[in-house]
N, C-alpha and C. Protein backbone atom coordinates (compact mmCIF):
# COMPACT_ATOMS: atom_id res chain seq x y z
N UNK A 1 -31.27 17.09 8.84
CA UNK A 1 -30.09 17.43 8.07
C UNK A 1 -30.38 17.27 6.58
N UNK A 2 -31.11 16.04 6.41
CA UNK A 2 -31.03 15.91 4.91
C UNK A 2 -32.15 16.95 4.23
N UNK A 3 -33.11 16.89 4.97
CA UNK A 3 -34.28 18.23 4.98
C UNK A 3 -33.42 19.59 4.52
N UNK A 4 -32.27 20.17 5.38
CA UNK A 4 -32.18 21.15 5.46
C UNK A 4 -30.97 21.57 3.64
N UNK A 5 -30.14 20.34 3.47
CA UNK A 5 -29.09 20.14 2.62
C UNK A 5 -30.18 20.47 1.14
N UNK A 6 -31.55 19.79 1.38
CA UNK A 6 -32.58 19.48 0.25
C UNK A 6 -32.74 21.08 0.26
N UNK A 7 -33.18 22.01 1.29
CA UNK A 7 -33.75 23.34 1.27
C UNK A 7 -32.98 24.33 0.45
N UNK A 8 -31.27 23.53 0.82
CA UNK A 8 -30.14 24.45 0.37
C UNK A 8 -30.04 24.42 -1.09
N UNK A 9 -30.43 23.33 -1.60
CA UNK A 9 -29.91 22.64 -2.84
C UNK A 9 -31.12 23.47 -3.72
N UNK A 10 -32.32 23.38 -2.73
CA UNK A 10 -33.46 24.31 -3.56
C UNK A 10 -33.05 25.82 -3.79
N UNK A 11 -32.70 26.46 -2.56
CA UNK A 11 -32.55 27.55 -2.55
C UNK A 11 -31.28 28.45 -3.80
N UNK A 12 -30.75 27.29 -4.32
CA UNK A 12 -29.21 27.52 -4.60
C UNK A 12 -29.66 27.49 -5.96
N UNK A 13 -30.76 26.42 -6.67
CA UNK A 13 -31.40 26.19 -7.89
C UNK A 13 -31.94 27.42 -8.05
N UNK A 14 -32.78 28.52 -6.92
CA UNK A 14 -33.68 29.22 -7.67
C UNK A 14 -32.81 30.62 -7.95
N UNK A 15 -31.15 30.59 -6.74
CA UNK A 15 -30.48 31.69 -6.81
C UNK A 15 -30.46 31.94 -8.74
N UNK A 16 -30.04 30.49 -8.94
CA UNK A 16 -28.47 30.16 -10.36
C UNK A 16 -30.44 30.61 -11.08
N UNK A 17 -31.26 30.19 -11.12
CA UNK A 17 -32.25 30.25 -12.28
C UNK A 17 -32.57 31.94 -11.89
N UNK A 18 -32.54 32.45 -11.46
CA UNK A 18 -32.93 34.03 -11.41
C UNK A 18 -31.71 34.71 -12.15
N UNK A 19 -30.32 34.25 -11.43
CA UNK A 19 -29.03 35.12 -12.05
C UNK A 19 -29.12 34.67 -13.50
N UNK A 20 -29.55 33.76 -13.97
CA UNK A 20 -29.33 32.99 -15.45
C UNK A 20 -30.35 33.46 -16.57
N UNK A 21 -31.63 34.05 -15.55
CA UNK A 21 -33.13 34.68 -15.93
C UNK A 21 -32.65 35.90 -16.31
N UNK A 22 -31.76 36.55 -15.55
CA UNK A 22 -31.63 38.21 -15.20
C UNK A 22 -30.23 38.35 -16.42
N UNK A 23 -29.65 37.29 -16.73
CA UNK A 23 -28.34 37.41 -17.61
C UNK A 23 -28.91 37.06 -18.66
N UNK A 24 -29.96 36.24 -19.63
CA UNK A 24 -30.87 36.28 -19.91
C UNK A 24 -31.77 37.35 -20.72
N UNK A 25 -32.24 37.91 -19.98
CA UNK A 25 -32.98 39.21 -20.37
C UNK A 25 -31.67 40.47 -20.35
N UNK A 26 -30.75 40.76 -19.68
CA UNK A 26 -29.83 41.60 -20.05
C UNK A 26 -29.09 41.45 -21.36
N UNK A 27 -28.99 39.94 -21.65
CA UNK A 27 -28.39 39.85 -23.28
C UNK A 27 -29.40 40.30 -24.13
N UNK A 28 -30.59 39.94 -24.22
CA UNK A 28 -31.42 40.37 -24.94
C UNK A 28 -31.83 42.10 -24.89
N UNK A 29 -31.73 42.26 -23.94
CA UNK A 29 -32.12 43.83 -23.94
C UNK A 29 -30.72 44.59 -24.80
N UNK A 30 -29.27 44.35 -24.64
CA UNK A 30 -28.36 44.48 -25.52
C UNK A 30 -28.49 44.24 -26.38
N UNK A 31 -28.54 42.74 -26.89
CA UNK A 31 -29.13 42.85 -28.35
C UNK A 31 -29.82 43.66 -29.47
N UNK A 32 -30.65 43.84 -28.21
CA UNK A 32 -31.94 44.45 -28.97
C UNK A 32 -31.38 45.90 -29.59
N UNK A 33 -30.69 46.26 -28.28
CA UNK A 33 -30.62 47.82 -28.40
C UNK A 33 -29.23 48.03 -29.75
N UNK A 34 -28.54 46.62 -30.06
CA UNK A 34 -27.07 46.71 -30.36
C UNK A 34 -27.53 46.66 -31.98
N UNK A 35 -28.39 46.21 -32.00
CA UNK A 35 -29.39 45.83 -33.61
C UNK A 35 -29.98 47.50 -33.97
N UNK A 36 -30.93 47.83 -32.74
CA UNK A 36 -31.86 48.86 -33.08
C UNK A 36 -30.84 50.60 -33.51
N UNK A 37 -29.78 50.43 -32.60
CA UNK A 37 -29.01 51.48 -33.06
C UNK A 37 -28.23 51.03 -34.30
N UNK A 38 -27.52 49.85 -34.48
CA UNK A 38 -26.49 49.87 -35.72
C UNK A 38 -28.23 49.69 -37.04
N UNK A 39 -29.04 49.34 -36.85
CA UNK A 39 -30.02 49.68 -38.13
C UNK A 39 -30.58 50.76 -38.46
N UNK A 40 -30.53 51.92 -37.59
CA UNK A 40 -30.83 53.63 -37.52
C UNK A 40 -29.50 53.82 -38.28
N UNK A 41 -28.17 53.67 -37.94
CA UNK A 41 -27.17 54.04 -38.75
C UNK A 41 -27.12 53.38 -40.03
N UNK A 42 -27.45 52.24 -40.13
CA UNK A 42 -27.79 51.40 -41.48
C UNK A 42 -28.50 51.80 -42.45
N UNK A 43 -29.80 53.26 -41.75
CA UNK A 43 -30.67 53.34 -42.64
C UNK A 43 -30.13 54.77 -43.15
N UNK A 44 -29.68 55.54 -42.05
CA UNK A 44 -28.83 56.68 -42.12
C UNK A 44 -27.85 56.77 -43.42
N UNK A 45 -26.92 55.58 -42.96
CA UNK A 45 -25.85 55.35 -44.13
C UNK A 45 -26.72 54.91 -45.64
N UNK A 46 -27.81 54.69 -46.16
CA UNK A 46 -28.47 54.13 -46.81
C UNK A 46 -29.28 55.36 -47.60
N UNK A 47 -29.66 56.26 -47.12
CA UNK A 47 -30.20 57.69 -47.17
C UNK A 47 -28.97 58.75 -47.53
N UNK A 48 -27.85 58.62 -47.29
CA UNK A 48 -26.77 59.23 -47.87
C UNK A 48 -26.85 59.34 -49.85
N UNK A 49 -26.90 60.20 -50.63
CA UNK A 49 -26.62 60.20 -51.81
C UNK A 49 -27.43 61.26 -52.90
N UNK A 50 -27.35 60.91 -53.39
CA UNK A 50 -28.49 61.77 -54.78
C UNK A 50 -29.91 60.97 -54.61
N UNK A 51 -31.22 61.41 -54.95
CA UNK A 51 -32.14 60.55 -54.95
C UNK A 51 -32.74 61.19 -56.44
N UNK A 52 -33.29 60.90 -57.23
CA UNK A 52 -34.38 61.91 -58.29
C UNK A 52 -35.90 61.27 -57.95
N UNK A 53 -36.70 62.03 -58.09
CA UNK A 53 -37.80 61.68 -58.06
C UNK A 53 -38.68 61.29 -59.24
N UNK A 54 -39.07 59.70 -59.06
CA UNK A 54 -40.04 59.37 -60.27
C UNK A 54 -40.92 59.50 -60.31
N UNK A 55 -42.11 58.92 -58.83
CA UNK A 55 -43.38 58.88 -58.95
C UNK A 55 -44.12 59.24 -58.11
N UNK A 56 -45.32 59.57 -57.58
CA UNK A 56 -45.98 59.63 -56.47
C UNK A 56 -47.33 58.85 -56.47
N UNK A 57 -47.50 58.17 -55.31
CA UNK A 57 -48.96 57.32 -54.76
C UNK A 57 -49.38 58.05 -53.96
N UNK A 58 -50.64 59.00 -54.71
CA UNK A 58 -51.48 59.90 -53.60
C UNK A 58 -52.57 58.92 -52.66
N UNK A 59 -53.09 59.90 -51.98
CA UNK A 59 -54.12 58.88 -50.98
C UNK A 59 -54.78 58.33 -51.66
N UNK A 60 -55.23 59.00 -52.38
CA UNK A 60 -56.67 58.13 -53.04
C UNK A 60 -56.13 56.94 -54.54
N UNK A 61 -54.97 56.98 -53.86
CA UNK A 61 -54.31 55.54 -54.65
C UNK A 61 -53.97 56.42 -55.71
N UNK A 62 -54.08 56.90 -57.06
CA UNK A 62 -53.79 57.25 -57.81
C UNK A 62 -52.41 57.73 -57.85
N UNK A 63 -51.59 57.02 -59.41
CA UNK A 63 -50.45 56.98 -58.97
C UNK A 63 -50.10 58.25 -60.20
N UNK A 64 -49.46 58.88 -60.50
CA UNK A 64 -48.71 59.66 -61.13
C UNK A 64 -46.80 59.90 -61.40
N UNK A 65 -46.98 59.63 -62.14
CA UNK A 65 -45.11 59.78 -62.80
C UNK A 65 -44.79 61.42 -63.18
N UNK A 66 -43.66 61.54 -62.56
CA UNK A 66 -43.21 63.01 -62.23
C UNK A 66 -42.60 63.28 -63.50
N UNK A 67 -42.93 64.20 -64.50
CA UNK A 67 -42.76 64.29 -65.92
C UNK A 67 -41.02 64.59 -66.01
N UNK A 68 -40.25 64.50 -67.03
CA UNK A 68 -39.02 64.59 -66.85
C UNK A 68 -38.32 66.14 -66.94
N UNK A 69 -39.48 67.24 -66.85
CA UNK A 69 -39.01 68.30 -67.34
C UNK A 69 -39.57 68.95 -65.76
N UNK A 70 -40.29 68.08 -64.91
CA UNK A 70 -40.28 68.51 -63.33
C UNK A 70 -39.45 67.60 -62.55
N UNK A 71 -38.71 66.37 -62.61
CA UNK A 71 -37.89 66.19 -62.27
C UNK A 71 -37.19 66.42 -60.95
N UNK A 72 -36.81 66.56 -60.08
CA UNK A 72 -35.58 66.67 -59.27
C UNK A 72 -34.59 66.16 -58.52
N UNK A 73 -33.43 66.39 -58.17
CA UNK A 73 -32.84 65.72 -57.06
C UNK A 73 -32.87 66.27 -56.09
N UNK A 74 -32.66 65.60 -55.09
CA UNK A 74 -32.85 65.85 -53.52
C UNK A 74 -31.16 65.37 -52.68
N UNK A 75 -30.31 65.70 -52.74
CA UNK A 75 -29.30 65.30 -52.20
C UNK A 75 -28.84 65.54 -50.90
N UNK A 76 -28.45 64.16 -50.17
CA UNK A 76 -28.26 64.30 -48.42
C UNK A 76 -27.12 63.73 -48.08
N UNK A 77 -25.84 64.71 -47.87
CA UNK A 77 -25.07 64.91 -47.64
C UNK A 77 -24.17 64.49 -46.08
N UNK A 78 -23.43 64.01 -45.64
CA UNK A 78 -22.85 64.07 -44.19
C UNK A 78 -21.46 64.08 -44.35
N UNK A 79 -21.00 64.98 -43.45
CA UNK A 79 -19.88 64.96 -43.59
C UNK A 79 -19.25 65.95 -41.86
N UNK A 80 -18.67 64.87 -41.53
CA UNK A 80 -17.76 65.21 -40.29
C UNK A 80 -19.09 65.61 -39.23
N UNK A 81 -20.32 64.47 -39.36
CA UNK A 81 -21.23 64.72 -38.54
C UNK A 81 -21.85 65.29 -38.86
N UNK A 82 -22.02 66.39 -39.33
CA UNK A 82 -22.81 67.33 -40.40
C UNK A 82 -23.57 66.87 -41.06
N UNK A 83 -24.79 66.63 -41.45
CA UNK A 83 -26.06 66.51 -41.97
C UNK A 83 -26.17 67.54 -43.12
N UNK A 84 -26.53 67.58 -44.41
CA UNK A 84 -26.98 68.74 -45.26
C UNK A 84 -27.74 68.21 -45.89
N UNK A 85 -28.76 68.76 -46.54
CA UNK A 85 -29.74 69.02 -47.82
C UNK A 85 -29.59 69.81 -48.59
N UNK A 86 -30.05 69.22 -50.09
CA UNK A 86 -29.70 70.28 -50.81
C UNK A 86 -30.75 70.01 -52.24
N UNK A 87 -31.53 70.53 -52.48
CA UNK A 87 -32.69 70.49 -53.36
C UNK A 87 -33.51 71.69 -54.18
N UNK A 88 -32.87 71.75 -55.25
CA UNK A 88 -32.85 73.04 -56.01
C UNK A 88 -32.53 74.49 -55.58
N UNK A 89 -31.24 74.18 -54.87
CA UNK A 89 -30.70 75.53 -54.57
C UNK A 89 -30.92 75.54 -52.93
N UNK A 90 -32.14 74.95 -52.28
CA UNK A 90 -32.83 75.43 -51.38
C UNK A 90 -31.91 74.11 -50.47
N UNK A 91 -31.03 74.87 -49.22
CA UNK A 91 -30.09 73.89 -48.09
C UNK A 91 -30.70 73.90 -47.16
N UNK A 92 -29.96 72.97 -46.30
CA UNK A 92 -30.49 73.17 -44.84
C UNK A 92 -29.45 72.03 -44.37
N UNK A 93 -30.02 71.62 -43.24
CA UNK A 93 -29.52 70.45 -42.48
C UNK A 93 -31.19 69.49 -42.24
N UNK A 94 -30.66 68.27 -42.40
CA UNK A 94 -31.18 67.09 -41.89
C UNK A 94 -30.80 66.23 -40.95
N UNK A 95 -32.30 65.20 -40.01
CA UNK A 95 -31.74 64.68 -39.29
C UNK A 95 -32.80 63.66 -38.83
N UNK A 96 -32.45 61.97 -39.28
CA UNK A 96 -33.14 60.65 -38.85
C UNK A 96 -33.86 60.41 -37.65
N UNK A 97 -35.02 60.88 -37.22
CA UNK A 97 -35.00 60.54 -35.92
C UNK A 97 -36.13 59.37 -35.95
N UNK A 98 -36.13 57.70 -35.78
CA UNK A 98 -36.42 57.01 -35.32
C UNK A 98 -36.58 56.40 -37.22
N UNK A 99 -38.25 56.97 -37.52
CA UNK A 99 -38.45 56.78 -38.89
C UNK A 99 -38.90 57.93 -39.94
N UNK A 100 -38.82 59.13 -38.89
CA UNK A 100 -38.50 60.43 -39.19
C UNK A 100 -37.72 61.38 -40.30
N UNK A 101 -37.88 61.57 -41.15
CA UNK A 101 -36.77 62.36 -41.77
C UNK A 101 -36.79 64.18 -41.50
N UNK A 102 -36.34 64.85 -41.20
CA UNK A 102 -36.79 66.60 -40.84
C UNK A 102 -35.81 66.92 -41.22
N UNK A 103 -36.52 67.94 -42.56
CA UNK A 103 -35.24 68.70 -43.18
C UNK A 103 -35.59 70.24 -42.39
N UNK A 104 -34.36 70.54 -42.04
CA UNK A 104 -34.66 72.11 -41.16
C UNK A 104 -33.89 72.75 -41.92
N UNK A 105 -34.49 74.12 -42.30
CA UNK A 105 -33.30 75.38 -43.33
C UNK A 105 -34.77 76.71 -42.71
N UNK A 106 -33.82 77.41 -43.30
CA UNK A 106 -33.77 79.00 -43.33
C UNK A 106 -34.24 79.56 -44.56
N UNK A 107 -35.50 79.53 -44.87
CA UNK A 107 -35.87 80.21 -46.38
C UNK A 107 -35.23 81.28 -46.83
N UNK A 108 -34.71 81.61 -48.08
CA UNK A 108 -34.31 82.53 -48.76
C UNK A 108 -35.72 83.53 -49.43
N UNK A 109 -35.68 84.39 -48.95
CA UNK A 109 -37.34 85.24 -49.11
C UNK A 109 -37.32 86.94 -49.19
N UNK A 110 -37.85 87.19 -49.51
CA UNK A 110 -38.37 88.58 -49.43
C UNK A 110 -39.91 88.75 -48.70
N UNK A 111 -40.07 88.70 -47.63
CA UNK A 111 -41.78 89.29 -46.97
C UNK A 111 -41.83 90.19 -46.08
N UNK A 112 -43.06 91.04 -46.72
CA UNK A 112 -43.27 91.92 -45.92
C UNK A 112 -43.87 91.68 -44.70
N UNK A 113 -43.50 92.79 -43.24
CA UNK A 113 -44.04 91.81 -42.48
C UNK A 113 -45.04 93.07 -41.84
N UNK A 114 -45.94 92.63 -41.60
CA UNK A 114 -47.53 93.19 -41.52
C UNK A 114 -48.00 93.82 -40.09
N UNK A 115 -47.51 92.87 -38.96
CA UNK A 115 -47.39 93.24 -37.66
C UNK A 115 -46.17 92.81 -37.20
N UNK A 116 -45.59 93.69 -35.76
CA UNK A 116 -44.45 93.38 -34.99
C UNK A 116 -45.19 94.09 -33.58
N UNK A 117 -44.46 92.70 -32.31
CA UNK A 117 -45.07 93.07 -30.85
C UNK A 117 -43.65 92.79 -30.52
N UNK A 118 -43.81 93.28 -29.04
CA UNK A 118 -42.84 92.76 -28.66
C UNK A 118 -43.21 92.14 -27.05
N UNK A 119 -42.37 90.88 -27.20
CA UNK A 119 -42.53 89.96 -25.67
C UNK A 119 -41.70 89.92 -24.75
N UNK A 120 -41.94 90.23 -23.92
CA UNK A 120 -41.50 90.23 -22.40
C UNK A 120 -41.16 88.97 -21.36
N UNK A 121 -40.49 88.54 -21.01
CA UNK A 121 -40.74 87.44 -19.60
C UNK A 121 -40.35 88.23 -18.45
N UNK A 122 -40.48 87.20 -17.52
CA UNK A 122 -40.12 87.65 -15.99
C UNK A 122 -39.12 88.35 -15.95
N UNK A 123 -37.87 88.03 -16.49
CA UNK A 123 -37.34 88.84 -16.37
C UNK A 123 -36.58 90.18 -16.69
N UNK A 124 -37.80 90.70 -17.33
CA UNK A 124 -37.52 91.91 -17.88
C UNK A 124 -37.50 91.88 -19.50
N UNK A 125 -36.81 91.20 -19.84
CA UNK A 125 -35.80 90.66 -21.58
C UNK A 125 -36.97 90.42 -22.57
N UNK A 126 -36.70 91.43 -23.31
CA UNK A 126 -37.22 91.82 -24.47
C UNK A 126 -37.12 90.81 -25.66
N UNK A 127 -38.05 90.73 -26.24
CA UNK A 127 -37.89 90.08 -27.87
C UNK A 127 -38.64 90.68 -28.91
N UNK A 128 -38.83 90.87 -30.05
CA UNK A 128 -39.84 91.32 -31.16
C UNK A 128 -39.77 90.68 -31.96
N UNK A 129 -41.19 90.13 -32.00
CA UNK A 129 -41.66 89.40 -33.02
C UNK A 129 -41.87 90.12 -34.50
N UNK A 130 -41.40 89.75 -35.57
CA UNK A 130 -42.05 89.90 -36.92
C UNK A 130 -43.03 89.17 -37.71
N UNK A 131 -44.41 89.19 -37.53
CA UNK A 131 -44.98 88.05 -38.45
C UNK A 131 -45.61 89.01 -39.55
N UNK A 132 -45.88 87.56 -40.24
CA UNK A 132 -46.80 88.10 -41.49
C UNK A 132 -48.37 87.68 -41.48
N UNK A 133 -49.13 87.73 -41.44
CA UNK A 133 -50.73 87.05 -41.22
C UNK A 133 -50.63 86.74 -39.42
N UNK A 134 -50.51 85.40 -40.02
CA UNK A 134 -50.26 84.76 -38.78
C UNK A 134 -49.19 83.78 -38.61
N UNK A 135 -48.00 84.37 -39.36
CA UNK A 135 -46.77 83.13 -40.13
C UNK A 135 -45.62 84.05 -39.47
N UNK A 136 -45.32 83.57 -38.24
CA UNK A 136 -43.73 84.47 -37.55
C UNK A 136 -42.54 84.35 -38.68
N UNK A 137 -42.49 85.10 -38.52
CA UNK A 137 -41.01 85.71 -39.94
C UNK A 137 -39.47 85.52 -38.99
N UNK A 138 -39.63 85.69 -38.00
CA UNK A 138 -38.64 85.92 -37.47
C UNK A 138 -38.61 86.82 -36.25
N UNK A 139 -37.40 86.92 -35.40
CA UNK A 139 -37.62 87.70 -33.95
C UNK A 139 -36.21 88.74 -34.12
N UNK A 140 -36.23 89.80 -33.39
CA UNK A 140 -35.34 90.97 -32.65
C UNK A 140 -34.88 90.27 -31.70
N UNK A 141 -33.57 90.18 -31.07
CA UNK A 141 -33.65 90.20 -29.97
C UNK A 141 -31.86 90.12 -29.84
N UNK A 142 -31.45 90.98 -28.77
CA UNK A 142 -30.47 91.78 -28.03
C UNK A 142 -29.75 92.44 -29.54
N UNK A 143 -30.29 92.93 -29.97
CA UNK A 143 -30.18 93.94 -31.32
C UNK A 143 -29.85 92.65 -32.64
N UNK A 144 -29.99 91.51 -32.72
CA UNK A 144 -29.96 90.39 -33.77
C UNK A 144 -31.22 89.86 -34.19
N UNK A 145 -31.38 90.36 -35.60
CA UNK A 145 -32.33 89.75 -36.01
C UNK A 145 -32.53 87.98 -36.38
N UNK A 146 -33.21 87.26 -36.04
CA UNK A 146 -33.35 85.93 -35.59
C UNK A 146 -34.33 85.27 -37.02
N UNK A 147 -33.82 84.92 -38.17
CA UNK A 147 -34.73 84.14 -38.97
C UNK A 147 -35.45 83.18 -38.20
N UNK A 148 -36.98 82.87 -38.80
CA UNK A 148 -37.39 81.74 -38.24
C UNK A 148 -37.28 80.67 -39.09
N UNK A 149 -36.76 79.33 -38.57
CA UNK A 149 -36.34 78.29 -39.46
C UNK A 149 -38.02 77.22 -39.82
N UNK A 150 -37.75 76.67 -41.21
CA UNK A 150 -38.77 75.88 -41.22
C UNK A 150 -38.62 74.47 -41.08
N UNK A 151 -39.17 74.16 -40.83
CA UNK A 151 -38.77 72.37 -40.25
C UNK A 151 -40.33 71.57 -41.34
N UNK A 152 -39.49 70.71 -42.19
CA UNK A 152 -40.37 69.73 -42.83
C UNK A 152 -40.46 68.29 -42.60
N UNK A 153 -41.50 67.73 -42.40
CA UNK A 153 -41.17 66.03 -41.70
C UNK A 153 -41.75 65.79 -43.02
N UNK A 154 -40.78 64.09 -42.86
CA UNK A 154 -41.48 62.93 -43.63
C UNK A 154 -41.17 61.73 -43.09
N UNK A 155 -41.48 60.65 -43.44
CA UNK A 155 -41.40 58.91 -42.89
C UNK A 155 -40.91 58.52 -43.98
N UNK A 156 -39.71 58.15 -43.65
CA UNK A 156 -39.46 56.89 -44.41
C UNK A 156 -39.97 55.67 -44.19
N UNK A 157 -40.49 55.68 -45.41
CA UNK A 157 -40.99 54.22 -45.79
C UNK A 157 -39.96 52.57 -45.53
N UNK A 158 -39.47 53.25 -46.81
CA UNK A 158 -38.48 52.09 -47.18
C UNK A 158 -37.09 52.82 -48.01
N UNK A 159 -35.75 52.13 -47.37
CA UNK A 159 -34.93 52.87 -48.38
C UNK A 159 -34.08 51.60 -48.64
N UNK A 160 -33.43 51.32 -49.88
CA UNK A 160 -32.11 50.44 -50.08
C UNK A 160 -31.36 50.95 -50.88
N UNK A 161 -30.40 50.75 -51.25
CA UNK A 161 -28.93 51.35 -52.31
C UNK A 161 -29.50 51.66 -53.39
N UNK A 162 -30.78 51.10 -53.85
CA UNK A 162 -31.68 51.85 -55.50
C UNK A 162 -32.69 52.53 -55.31
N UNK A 163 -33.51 52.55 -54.00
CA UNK A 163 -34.91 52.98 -54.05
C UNK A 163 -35.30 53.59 -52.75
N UNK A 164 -35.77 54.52 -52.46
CA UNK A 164 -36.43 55.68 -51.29
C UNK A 164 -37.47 56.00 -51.32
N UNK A 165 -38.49 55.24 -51.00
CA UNK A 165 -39.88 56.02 -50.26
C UNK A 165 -39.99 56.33 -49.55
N UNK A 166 -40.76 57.73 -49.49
CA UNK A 166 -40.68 58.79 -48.17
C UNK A 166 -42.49 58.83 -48.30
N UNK A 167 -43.35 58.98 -47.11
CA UNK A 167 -44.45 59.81 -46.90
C UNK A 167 -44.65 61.04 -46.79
N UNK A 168 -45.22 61.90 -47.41
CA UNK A 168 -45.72 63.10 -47.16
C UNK A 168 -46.88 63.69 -47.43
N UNK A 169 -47.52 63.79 -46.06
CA UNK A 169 -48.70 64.26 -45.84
C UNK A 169 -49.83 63.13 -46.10
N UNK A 170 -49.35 62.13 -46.12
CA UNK A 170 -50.39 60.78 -46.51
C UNK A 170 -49.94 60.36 -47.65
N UNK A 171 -49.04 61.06 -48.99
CA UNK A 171 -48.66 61.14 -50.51
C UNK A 171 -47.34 59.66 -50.10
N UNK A 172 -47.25 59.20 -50.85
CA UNK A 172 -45.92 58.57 -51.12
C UNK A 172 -44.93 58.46 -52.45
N UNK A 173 -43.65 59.53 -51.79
CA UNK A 173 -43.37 59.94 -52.88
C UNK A 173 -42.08 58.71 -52.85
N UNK A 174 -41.60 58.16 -54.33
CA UNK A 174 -40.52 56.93 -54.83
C UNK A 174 -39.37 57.88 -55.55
N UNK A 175 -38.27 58.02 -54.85
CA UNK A 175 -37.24 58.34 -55.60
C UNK A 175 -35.80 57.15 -55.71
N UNK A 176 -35.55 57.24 -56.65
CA UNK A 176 -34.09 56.21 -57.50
C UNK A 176 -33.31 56.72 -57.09
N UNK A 177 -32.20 56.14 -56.74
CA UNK A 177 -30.81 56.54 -56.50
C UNK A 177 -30.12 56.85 -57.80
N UNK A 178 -29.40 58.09 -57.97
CA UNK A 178 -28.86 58.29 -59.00
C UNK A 178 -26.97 58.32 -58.93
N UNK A 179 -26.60 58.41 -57.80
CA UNK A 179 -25.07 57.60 -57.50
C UNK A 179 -25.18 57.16 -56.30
């Protein structure tokens, strides 16, 4: 009896230390996740504003200051969910993904386009391509012509309420908050 009361008393210790293990690691996995999303919106909300650009740290270290007569702002906009860019005329939409920044727009252009094919799938349905070299311009398809959009990445570095470093292409470019 007392054997068996001892087995119970064990058995009952390792239930409460597993449920306590498993409640445990479920707070923490919340945590984690309750931190990792409200600091994506933290950085989101933080990336909101005017930026101008001062300086750039190319790879090979060399640093250069962006003269005041090249200058620009870069402004990133949200509104009602909506994402925008807007940087010398040239818009689009933007969008944070992890440490990601991708501005996606629609060039404003004039090109001629050099070759056009047209592609087929299984089932029958037509498309036509427009490229130029080897740079798709855009597609045909069910009589709508289809711009092709360009998509630009960068990493954010580091951003706070005065200062934004972004990577590009290995470059690190420092822009100031200007409101």
């Amino acid at each position: 009896m007392k054997i068996t009361n001892q087995l119970r008393d064990l058995e009952m210790k390792l239930i409460k230390g597993k449920k306590t293990k498993i409640f445990k690691t479920l707070i923490f996995y919340l945590t984690f996740n309750f931190l990792l999303i409200g600091c994506s919106k933290s950085i989101e909300n933080k990336l909101i504003g005017d930026w101008q650009i001062d300086y750039i740290e190319f790879k090979d270290q060399n640093i250069s200051n962006v003269p005041d007569n090249e200058k620009y702002t870069m402004k990133l906009l949200k509104e009602n969910n909506k994402k925008q860019f807007l940087i010398d005329g040239v818009k689009g939409n933007w969008v944070l993904d992890d440490s990601l920044l991708l501005f996606e727009n629609i060039p404003e252009s004039k090109t001629y386009i050099d070759s056009m094919f047209v592609l087929n799938d299984i089932n029958g349905n037509s498309t036509i391509i427009l490229q130029n070299g080897d740079q798709k311009i855009g597609t045909i398809k069910n009589g709508l012509v289809v711009p092709e959009k360009v998509i630009y990445k960068m990493k954010v570095i580091s951003v706070n309420l005065e200062q934004l470093i972004i990577q590009i292409d290995g470059d690190f470019h420092t822009y100031n908050k200007v409101n």
